[in-house]
Each structure stands twice: as C-alpha cells, then as structure tokens.
C-alpha atoms as a PDB file:
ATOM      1  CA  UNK A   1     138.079 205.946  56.520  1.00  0.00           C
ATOM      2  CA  UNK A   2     140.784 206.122  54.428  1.00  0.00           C
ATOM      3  CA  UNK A   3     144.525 205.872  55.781  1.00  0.00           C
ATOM      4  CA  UNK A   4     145.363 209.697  55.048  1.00  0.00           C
ATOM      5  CA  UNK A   5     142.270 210.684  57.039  1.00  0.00           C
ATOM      6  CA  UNK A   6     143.209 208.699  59.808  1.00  0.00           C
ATOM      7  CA  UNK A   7     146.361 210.284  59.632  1.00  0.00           C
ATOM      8  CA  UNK A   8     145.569 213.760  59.811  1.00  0.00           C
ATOM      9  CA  UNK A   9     142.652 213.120  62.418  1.00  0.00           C
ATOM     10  CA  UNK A  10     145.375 211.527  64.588  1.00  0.00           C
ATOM     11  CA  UNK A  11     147.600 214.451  63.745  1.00  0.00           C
ATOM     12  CA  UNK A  12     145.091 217.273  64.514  1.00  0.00           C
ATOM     13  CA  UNK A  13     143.997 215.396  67.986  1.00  0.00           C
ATOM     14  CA  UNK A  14     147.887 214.492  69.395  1.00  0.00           C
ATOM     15  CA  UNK A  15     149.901 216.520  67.056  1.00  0.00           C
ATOM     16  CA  UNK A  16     153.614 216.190  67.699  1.00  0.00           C
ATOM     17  CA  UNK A  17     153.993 214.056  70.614  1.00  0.00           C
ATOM     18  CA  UNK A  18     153.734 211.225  68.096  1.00  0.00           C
ATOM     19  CA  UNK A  19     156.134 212.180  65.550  1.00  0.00           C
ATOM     20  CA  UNK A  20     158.313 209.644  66.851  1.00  0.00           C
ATOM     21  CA  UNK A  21     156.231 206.880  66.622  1.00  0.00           C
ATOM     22  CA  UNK A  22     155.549 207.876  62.917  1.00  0.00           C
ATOM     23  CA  UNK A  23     156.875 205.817  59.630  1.00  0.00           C
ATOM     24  CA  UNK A  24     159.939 208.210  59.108  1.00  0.00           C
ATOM     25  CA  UNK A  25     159.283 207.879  55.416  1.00  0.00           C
ATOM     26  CA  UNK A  26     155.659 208.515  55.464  1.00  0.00           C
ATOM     27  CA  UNK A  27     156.320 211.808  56.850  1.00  0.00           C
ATOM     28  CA  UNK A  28     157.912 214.498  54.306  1.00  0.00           C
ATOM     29  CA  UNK A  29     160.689 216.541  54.556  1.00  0.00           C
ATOM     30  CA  UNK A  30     159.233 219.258  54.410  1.00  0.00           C
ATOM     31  CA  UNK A  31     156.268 218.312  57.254  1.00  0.00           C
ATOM     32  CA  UNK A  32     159.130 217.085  59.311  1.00  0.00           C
ATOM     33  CA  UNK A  33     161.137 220.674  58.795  1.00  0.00           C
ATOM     34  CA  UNK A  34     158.208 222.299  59.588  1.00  0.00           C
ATOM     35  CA  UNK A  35     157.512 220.589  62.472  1.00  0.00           C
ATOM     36  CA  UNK A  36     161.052 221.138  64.132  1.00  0.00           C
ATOM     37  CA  UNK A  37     160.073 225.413  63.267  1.00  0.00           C
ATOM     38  CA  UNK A  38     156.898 225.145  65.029  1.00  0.00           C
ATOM     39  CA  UNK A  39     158.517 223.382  68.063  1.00  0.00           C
ATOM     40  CA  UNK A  40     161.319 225.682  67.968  1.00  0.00           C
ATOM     41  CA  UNK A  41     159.161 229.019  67.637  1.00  0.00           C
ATOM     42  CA  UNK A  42     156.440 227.223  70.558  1.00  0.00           C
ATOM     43  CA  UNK A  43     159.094 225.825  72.765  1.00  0.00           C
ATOM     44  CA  UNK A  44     162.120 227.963  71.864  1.00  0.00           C
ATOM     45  CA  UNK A  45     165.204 226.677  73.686  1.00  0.00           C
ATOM     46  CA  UNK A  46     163.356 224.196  76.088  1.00  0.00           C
ATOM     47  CA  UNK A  47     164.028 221.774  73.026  1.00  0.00           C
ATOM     48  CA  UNK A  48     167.944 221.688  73.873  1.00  0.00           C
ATOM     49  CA  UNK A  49     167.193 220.573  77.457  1.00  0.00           C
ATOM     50  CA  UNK A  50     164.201 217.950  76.768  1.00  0.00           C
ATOM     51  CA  UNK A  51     167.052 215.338  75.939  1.00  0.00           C
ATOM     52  CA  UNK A  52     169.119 213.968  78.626  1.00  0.00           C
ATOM     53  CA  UNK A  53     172.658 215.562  79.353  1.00  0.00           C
ATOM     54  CA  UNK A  54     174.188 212.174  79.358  1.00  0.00           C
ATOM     55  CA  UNK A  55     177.819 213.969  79.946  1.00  0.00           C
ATOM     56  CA  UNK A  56     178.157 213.891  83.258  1.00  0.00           C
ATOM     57  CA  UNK A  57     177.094 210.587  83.748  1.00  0.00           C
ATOM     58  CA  UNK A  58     179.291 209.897  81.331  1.00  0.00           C
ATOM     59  CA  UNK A  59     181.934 211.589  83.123  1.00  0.00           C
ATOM     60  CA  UNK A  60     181.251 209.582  86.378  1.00  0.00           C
ATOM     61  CA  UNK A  61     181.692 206.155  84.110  1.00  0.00           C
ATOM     62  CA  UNK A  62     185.039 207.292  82.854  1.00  0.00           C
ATOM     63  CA  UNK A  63     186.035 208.388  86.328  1.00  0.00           C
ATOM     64  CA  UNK A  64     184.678 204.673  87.838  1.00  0.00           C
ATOM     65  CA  UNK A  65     186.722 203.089  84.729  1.00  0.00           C
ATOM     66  CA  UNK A  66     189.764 205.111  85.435  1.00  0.00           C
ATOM     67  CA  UNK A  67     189.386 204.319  89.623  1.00  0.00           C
ATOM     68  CA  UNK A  68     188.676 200.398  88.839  1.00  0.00           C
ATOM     69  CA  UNK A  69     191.576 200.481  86.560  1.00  0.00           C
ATOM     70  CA  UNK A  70     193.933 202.461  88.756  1.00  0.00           C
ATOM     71  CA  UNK A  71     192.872 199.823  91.837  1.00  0.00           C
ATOM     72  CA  UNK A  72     193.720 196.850  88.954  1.00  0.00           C
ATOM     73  CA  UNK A  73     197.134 198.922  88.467  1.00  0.00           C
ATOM     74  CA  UNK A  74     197.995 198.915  91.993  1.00  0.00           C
ATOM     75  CA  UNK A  75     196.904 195.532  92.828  1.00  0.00           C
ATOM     76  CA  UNK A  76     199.099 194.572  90.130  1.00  0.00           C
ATOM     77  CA  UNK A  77     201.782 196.408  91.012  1.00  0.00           C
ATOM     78  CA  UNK A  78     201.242 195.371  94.983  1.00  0.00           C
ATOM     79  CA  UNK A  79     201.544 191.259  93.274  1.00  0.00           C
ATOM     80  CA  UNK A  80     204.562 192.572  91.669  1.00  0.00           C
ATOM     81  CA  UNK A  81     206.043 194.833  95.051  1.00  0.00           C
ATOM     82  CA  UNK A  82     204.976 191.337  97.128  1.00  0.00           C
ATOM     83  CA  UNK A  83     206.392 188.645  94.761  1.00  0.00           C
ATOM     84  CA  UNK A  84     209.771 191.173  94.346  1.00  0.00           C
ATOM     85  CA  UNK A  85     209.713 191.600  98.214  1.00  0.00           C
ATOM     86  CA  UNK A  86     209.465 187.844  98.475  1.00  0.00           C
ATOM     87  CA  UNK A  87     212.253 187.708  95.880  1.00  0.00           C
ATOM     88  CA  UNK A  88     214.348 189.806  97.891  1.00  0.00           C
ATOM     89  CA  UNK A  89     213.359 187.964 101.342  1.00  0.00           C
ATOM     90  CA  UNK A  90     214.809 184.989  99.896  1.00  0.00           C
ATOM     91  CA  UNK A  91     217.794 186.270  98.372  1.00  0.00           C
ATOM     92  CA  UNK A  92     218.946 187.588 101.569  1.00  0.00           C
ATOM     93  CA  UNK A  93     217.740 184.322 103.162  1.00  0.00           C
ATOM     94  CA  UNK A  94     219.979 182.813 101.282  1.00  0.00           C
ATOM     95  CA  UNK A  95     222.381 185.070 101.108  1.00  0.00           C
ATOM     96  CA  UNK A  96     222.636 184.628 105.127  1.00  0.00           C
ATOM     97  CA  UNK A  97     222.720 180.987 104.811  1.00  0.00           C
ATOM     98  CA  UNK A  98     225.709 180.787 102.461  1.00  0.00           C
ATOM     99  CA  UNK A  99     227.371 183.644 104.981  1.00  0.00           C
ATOM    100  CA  UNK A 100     226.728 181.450 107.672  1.00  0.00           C
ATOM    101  CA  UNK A 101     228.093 178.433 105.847  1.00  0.00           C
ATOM    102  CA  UNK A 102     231.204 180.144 104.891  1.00  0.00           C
ATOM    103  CA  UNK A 103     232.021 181.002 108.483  1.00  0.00           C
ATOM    104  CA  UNK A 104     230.991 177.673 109.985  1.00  0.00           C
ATOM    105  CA  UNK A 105     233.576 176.610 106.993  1.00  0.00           C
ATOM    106  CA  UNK A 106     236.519 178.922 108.023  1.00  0.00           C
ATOM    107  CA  UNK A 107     236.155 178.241 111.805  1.00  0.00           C
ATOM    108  CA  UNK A 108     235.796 174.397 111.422  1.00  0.00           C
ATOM    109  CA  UNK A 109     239.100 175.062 108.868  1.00  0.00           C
ATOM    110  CA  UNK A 110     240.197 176.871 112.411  1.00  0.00           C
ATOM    111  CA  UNK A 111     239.592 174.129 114.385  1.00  0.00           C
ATOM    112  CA  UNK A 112     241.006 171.541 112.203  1.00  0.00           C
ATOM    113  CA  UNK A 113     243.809 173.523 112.050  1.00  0.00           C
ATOM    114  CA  UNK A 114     243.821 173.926 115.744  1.00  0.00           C
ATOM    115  CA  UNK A 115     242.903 170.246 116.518  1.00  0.00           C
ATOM    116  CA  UNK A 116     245.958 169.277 114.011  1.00  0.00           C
ATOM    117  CA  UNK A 117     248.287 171.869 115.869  1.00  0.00           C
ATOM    118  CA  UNK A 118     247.470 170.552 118.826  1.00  0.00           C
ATOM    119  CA  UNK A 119     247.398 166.399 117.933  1.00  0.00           C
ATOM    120  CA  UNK A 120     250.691 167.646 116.409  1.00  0.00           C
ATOM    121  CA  UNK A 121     251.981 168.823 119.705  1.00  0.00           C
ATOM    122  CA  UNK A 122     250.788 165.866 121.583  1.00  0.00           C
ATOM    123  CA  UNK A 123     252.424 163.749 119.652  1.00  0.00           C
ATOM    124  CA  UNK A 124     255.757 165.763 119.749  1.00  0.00           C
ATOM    125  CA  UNK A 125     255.620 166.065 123.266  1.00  0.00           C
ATOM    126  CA  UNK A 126     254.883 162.117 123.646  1.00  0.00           C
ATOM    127  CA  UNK A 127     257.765 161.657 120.943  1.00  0.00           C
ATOM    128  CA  UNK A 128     259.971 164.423 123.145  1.00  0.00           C
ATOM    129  CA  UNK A 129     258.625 163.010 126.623  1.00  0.00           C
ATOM    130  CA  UNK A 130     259.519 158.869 124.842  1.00  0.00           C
ATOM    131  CA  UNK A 131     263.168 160.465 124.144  1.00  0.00           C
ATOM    132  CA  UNK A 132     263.628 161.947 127.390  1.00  0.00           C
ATOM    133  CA  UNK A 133     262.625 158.709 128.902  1.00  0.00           C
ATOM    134  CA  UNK A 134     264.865 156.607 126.351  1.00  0.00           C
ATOM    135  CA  UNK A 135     267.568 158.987 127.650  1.00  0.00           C
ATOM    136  CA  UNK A 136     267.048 158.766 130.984  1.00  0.00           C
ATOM    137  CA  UNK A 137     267.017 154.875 130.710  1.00  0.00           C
ATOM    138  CA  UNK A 138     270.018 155.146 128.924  1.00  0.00           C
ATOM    139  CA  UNK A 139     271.964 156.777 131.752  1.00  0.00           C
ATOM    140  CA  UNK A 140     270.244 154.561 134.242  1.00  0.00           C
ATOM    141  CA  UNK A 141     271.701 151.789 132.504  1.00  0.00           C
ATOM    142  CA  UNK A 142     275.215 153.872 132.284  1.00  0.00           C
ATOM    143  CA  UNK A 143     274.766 154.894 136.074  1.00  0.00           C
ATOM    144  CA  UNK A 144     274.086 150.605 137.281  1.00  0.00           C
ATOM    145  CA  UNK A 145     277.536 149.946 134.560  1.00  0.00           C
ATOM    146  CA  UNK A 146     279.228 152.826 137.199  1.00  0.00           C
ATOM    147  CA  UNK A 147     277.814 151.107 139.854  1.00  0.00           C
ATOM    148  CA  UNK A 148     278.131 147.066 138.641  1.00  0.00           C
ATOM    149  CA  UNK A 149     281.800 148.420 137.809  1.00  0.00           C
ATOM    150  CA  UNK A 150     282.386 149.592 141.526  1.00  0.00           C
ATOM    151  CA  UNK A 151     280.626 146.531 142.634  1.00  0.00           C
ATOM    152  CA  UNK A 152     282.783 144.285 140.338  1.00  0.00           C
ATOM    153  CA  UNK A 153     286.111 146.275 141.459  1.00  0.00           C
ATOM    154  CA  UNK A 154     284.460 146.029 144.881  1.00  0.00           C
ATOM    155  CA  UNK A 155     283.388 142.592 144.468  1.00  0.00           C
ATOM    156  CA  UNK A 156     287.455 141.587 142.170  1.00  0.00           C
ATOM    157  CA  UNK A 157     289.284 143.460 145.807  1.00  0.00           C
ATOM    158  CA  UNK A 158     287.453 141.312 147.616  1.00  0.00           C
ATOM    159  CA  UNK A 159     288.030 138.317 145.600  1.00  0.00           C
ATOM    160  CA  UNK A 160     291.490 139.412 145.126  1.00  0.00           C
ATOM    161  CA  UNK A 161     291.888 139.534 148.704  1.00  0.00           C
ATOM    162  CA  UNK A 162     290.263 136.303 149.591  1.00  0.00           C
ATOM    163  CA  UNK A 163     292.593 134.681 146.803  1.00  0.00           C
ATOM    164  CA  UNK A 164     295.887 136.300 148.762  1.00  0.00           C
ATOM    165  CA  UNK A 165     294.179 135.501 151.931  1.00  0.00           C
ATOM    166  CA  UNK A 166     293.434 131.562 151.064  1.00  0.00           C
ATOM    167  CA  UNK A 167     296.828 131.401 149.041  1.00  0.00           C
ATOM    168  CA  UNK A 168     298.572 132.531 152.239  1.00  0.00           C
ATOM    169  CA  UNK A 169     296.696 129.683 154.251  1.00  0.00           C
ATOM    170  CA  UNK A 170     297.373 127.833 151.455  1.00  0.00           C
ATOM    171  CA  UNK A 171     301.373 128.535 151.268  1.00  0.00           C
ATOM    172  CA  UNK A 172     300.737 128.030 155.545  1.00  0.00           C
ATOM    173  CA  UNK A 173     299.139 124.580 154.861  1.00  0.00           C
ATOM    174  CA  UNK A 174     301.485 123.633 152.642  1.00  0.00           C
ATOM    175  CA  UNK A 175     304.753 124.382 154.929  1.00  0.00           C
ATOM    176  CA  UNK A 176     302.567 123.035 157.912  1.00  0.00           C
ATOM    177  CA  UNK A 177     301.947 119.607 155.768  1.00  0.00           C
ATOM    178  CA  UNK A 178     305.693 120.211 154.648  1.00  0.00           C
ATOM    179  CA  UNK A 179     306.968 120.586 157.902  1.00  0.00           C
ATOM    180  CA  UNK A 180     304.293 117.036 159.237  1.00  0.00           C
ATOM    181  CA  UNK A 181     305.405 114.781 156.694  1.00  0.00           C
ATOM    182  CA  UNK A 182     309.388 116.085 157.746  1.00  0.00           C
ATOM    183  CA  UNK A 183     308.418 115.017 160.726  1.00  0.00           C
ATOM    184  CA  UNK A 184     307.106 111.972 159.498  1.00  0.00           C
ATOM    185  CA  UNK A 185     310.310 110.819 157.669  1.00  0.00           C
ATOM    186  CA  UNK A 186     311.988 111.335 160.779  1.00  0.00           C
END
C-alpha cells in the first residue's frame, strides 16, 4: 500500500476529526479550504463555539491580578501608614520629652532662683540679726561705761569722803599728838 492510499483510506474512514493531526504541508490549500466549507455548510455556526471562550476566564485572571495587586498596594501603603505612624509616635515622644525637659529646666531655674533668694535672705538677715547684736553689744558696753561711771563717781564720793574723813582724824591725831608731846615738854 502505497502512502497516498493509506491516506485517503484513513481519510474516507475518520475524515476530519484528524485534520489536525495531519502534516500541514501535506495537505493542500485547496483540500484544507474545502474542508473548512464542508464543516461550515455541515456544522454551520456550531464551529464558532467548539473552541473555548477563554475571555472570561481571562477576565477572572485580570480581576485576581488586579485584587492581588491592590492587596500588595495596600499592604504597602499599611508598611508605609505604620512606619509614618511610628514616625509620628516618636516625634511626639520626643517632642514631649524635650517639653518636659524644658519645664523641669525653667522650674529648677525657679528654684535656683528661689533657693538663691532665699540663701540671700538668710544671710542678710544673719548679717542684719550680727549688726543688731554688734549694736546691742555696743550699747551694753556704753550702758556698763554709764554705770562703771556712776560706780566710779559713786565709788571717787566715797573715796573722797573717806579721804576728808581720815584727813580729819588725821588733822585730830595730829593736834592730839601735838597737844601729848606739849604736854610732854612740860
């Protein structure tokens, strides 16, 4: 048997259902135009639908892609809203912390002001309270002068007196011894 008869015997027994399994260039044009006729005028437009409508499965992928890559957007974006949100966490964080510092800065200032004031006061007072005392030693010492002065004029009156007292028993003695030793010579 000779290839061409095997051929057409094959043809004649399955016909078209093995067109696609065919040597494309074995088969003519013109066989292979009149092939698509028959199957067009036998089948009509059953032909358009035998091949799978790929479309909407094709529309499903694209939606998938566009849903996995939306998700990959937002995740992204969620990184970037977290790592921002972070950002700003620690900003005010630290933006606290430097507040803080600053008014743990102007009230210590305060109290070293204070403190100073009132170490400045102390000392002041003790400087007024040293004075006062200086002065009131001062008069002390002017009020025992009063007083040794009274005591002295006190104590000189006295003396004074003793000395006209003891010069009278003196000036007594003496005309007493004057008058014993008259008496003597006598």
């Amino acid at each position: 048997m000779s290839r061409d008869n095997k051929s057409n015997e094959i043809e004649n027994k399955y016909g078209h259902l093995l067109d696609k399994y065919l040597d494309g260039s074995s088969i003519h044009f013109e066989e292979k135009m009149r092939r698509e006729e028959e199957a067009k005028t036998k089948y009509g437009d059953l032909l358009k639908y035998a091949k799978p409508d790929l479309t909407l499965y094709q529309h499903m992928v694209n939606i998938e892609e566009s849903n996995r890559q939306r998700r990959k957007r937002e995740e992204e974006e969620q990184k970037q809203s977290y790592i921002m949100r972070q950002e700003r966490i620690e900003r005010e964080i630290r933006k606290e912390r430097e507040h803080r510092e600053r008014i743990n800065n102007f009230a210590g200032s305060i109290l070293a002001k204070a403190e100073a004031k009132r170490e400045a006061e102390q000392k002041a007072a003790e400087e007024k309270r040293m004075e006062e005392e200086h002065k009131q030693n001062l008069l002390n010492a002017i009020q025992r002068t009063i007083d040794i002065s009274d005591e002295i004029s006190a104590t000189i009156e006295r003396t004074n007196k003793m000395l006209e007292y003891d010069a009278k028993k003196r000036k007594a003695h003496e005309e007493q011894m004057k008058w014993f030793e008259n008496q003597k010579r006598l």
